[in-house]
N, C-alpha and C. Protein backbone atom coordinates (compact mmCIF):
# COMPACT_ATOMS: atom_id res chain seq x y z
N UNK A 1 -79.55 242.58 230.20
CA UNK A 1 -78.38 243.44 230.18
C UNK A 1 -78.54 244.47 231.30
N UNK A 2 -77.43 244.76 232.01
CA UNK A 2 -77.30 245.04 233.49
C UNK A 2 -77.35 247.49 232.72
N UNK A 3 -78.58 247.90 233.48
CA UNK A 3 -78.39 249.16 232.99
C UNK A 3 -76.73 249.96 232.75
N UNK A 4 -75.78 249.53 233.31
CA UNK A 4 -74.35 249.84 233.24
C UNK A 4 -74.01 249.67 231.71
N UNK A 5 -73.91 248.55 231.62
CA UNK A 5 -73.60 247.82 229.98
C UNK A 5 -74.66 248.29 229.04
N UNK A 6 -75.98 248.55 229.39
CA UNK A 6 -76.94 249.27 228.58
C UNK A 6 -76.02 250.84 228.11
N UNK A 7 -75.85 251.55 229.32
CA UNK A 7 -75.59 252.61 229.02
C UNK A 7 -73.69 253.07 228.23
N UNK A 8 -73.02 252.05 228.84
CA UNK A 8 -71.66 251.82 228.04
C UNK A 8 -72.31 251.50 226.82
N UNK A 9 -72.87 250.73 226.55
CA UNK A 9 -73.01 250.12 225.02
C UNK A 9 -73.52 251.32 223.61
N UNK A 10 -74.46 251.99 224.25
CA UNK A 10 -75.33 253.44 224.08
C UNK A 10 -73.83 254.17 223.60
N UNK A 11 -73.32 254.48 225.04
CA UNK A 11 -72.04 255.47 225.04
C UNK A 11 -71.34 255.21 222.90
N UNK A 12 -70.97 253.93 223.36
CA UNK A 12 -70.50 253.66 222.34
C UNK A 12 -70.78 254.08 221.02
N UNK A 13 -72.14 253.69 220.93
CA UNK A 13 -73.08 253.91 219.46
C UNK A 13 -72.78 254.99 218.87
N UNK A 14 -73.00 255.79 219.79
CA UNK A 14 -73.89 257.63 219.67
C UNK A 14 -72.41 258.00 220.04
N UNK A 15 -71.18 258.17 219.99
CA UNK A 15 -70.33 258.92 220.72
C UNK A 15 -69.59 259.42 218.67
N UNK A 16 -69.14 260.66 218.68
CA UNK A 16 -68.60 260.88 217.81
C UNK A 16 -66.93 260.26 217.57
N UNK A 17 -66.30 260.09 216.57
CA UNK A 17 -64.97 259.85 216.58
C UNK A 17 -64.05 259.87 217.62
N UNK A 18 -63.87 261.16 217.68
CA UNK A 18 -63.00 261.56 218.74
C UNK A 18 -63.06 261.21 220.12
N UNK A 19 -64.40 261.34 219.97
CA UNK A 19 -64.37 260.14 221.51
C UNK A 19 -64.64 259.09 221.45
N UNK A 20 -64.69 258.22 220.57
CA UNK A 20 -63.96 256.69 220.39
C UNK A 20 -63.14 256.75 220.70
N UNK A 21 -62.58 257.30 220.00
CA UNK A 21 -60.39 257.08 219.92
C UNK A 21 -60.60 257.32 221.63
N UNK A 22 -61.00 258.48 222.11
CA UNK A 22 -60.48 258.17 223.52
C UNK A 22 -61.00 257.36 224.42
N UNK A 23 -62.24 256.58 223.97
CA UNK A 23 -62.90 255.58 224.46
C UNK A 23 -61.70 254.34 224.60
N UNK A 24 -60.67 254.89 223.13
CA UNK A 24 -60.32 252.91 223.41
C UNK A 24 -58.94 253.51 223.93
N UNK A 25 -58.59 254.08 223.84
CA UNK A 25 -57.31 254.57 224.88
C UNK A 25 -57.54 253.68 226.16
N UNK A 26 -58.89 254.75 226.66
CA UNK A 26 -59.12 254.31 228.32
C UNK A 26 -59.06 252.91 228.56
N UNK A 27 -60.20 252.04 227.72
CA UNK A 27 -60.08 250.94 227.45
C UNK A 27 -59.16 249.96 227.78
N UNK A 28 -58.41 250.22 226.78
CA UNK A 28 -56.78 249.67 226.62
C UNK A 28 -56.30 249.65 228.34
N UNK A 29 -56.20 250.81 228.36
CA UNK A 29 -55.66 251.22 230.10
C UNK A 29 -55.69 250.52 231.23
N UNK A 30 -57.22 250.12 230.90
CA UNK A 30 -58.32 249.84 232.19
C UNK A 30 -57.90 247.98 231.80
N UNK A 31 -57.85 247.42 230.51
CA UNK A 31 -57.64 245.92 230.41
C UNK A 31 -55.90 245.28 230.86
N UNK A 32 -55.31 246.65 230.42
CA UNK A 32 -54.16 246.55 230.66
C UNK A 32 -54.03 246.16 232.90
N UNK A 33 -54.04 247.59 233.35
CA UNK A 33 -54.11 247.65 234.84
C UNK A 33 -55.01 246.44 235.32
N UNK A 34 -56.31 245.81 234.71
CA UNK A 34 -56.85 244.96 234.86
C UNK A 34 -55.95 243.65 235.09
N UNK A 35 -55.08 243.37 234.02
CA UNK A 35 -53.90 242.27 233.78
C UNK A 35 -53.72 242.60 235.02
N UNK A 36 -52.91 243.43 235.16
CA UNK A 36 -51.75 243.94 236.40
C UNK A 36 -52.36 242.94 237.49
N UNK A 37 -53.35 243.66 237.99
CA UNK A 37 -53.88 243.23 239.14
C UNK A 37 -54.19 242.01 239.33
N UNK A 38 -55.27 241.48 238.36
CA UNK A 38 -55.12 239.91 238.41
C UNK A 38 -54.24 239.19 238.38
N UNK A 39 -52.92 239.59 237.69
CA UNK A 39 -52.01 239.03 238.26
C UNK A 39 -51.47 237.90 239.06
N UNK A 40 -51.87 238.97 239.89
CA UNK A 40 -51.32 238.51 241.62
C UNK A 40 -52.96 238.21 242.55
N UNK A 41 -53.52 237.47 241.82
CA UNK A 41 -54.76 236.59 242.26
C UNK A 41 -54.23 235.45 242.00
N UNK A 42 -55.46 234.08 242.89
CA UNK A 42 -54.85 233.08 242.58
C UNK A 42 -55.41 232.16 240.97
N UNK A 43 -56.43 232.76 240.67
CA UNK A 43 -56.75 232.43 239.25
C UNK A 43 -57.06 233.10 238.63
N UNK A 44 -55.70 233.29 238.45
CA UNK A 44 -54.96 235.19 237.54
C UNK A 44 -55.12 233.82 236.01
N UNK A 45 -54.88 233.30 235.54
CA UNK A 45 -54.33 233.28 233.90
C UNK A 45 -55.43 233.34 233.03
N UNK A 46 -56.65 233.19 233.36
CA UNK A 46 -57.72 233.08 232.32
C UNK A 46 -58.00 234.63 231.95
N UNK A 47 -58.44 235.39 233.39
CA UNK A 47 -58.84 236.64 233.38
C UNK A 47 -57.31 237.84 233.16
N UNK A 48 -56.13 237.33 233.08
CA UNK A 48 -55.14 237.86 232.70
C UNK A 48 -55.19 238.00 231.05
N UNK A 49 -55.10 236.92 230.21
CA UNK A 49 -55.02 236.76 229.17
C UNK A 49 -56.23 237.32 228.42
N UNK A 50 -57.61 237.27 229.27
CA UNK A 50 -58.46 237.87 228.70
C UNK A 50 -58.01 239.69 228.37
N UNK A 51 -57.66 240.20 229.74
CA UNK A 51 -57.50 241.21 229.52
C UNK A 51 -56.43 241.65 228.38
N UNK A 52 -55.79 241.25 228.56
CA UNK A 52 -54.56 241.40 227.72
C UNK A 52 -55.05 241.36 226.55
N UNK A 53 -55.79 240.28 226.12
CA UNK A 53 -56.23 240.02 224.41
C UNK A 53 -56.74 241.24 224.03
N UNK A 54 -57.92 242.00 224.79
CA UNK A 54 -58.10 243.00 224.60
C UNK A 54 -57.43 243.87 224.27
N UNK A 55 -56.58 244.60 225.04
CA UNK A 55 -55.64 245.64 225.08
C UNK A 55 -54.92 245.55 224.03
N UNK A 56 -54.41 244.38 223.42
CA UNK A 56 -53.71 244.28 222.37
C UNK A 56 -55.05 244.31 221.19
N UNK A 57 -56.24 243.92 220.95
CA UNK A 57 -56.83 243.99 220.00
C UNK A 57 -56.87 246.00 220.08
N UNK A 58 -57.14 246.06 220.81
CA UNK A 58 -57.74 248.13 221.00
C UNK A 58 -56.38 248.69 220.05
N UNK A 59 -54.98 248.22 220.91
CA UNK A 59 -53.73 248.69 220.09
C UNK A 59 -53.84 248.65 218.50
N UNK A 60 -54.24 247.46 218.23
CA UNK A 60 -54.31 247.59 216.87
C UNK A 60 -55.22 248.10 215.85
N UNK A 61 -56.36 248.09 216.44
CA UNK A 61 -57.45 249.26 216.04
C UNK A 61 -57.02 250.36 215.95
N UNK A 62 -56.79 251.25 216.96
CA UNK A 62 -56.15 252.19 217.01
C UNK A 62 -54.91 252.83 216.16
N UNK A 63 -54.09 251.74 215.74
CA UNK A 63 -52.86 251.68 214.83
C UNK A 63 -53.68 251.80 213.55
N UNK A 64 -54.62 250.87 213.13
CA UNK A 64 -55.53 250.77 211.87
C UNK A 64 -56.03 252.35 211.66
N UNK A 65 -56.61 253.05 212.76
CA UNK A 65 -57.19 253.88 212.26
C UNK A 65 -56.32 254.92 212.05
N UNK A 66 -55.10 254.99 211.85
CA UNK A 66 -54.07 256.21 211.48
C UNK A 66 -54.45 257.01 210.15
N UNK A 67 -53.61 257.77 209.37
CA UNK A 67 -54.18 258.37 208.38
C UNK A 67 -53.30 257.56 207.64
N UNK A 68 -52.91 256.71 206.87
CA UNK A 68 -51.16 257.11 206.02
C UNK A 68 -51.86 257.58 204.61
N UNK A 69 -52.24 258.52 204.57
CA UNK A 69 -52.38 258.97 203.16
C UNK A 69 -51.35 259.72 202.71
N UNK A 70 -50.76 259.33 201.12
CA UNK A 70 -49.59 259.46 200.79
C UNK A 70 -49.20 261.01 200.47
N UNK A 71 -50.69 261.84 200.18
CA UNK A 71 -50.57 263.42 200.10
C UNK A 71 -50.65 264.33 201.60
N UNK A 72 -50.34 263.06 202.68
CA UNK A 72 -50.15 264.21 203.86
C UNK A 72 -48.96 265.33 203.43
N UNK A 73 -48.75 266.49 204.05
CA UNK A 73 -47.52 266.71 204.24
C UNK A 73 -46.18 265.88 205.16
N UNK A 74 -45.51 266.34 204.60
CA UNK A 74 -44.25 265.35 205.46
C UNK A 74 -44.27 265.42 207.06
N UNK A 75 -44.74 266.51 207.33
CA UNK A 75 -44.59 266.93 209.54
C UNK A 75 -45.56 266.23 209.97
N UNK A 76 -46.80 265.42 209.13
CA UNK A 76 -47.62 264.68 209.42
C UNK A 76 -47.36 263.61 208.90
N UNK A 77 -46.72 263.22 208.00
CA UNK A 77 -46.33 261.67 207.91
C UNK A 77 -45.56 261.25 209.10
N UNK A 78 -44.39 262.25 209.41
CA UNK A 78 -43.71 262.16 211.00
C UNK A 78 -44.67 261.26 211.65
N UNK A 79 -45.15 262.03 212.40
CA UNK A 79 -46.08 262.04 213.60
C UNK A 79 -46.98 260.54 213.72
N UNK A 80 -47.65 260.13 212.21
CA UNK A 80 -47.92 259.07 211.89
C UNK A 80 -47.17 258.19 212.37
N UNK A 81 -45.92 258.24 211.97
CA UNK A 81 -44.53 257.14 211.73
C UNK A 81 -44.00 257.07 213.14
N UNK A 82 -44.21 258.13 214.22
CA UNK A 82 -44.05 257.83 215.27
C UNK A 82 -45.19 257.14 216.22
N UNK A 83 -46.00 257.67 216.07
CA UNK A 83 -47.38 256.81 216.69
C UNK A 83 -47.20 255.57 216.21
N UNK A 84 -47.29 255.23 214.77
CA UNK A 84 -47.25 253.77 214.47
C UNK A 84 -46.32 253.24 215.45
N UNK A 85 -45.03 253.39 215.28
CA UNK A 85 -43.89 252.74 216.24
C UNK A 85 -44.54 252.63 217.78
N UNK A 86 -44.81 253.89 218.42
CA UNK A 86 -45.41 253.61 219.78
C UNK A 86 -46.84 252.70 219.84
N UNK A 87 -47.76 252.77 218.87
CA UNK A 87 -48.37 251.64 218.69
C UNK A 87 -47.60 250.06 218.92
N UNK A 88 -46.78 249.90 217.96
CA UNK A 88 -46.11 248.85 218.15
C UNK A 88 -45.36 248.34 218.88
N UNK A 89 -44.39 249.38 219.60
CA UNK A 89 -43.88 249.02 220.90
C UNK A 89 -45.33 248.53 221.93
N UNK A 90 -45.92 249.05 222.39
CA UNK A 90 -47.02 248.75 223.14
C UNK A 90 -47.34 247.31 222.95
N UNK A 91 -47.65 247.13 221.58
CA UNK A 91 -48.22 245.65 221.42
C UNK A 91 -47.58 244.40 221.53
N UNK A 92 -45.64 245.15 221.37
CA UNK A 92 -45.11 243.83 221.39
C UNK A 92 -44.89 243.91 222.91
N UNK A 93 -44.60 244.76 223.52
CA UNK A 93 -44.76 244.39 225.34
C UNK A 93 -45.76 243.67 225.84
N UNK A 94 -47.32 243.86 225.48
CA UNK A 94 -48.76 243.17 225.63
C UNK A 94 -48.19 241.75 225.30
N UNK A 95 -47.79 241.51 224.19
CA UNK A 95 -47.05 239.91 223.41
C UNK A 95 -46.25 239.23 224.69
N UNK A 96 -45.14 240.51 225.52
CA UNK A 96 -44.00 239.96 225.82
C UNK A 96 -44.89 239.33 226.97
N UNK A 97 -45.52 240.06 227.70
CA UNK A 97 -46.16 239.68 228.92
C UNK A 97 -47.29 238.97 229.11
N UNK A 98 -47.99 238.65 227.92
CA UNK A 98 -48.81 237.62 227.70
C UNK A 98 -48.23 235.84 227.50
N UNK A 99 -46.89 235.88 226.63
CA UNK A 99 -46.02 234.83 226.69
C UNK A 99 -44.80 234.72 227.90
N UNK A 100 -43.99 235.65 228.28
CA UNK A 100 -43.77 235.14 228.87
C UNK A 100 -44.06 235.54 230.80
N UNK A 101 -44.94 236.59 230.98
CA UNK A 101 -45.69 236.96 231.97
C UNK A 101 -44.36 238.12 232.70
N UNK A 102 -44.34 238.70 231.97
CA UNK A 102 -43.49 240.15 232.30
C UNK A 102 -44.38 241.37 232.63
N UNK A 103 -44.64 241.64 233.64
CA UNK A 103 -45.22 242.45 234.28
C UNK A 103 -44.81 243.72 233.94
N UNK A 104 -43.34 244.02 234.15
CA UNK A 104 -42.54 245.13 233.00
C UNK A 104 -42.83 245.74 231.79
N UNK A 105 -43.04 244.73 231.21
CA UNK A 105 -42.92 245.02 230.06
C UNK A 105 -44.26 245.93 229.86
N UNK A 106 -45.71 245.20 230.83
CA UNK A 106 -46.78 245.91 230.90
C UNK A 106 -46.83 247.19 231.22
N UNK A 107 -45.85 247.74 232.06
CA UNK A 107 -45.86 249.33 232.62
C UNK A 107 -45.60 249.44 231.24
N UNK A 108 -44.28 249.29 230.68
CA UNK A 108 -44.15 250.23 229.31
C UNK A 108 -45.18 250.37 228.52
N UNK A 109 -46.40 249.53 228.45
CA UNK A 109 -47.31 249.61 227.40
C UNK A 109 -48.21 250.15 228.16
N UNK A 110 -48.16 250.31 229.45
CA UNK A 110 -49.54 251.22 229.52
C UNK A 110 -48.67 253.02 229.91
N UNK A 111 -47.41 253.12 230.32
CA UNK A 111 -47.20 254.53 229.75
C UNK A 111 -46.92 254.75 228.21
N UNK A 112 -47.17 254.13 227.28
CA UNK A 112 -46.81 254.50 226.10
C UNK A 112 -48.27 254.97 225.76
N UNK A 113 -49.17 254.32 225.84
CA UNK A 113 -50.68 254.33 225.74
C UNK A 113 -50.93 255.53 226.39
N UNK A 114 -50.83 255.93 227.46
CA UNK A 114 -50.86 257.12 228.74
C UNK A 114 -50.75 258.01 227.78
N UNK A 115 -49.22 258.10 227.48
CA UNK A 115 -48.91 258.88 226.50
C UNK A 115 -49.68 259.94 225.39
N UNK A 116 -50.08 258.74 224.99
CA UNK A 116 -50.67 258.83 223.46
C UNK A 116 -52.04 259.44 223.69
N UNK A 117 -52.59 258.82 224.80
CA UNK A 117 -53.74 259.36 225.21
C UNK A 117 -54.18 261.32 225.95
N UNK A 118 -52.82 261.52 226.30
CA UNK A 118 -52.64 262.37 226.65
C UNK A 118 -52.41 263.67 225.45
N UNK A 119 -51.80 262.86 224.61
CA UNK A 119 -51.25 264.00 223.38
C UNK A 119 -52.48 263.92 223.01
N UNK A 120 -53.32 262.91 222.51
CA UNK A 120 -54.51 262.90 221.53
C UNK A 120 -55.50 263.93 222.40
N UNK A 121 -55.76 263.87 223.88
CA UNK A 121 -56.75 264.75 224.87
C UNK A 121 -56.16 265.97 223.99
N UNK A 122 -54.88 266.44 224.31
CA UNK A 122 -54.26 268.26 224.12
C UNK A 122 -54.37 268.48 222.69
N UNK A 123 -54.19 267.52 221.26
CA UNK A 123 -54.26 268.08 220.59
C UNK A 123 -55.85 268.22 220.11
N UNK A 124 -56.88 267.13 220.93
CA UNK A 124 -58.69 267.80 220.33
C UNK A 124 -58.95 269.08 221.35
N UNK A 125 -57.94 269.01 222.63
CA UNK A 125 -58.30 270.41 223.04
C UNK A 125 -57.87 271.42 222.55
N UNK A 126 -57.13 271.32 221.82
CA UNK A 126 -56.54 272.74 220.93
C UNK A 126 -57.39 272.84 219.40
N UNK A 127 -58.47 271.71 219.21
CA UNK A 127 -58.88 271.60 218.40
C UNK A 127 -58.42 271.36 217.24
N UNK A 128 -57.31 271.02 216.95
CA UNK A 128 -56.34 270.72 215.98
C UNK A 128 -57.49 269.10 214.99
């Protein structure tokens, strides 16, 4: 094992919650833009689809790990109920462009992800 992947793998172990979640954000990001690019290689479909599988497995992790506990308050069931949805938009674009190779559809899922990643950074920086 190449010291890189030693030390990603480490990262992983030992990293608290919160930086998981933003571990697989990036993740997501990086398999997603990965797609992109391979793309437009000439033996784009193996390493396309790989990436992609990914990005869509991270989405749904990520969706899994929500709260829905039924004694939230309601301004946090919101917030839930919207993430879920942007979860899901994301994944069915990953779907659209994995079947039928919509490149489009991929921007939307990696600014929705952007997104999300961005709110999740501001709200552990506010410590919330």
């Amino acid at each position: 094992m190449s010291n890189w992947k030693r030390f990603d793998q480490n990262e992983f172990v030992t990293s608290d919650p919160d930086s998981l979640t933003i571990l697989l954000y990036e993740r997501c990001l990086l398999f997603m833009k990965k797609a992109q690019k391979d793309f437009h290689s000439e033996d784009h479909k193996e390493s396309v689809l790989n990436a992609l599988d990914k990005a869509y497995r991270i989405v749904n992790e990520l969706s899994m790990q929500l709260n829905k506990d039924e004694a939230l308050p309601a301004s946090v069931k919101d917030v839930i109920q919207s993430m879920e949805q942007d979860y899901l938009t994301a994944a069915l674009c990953i779907e659209e462009a994995v079947h039928n190779g919509n490149l489009e559809k991929l921007d939307i899922a990696i600014l929705t992800i952007s997104n999300l990643l961005e709110a999740y950074r501001e709200v552990k920086r506010r410590g919330q």
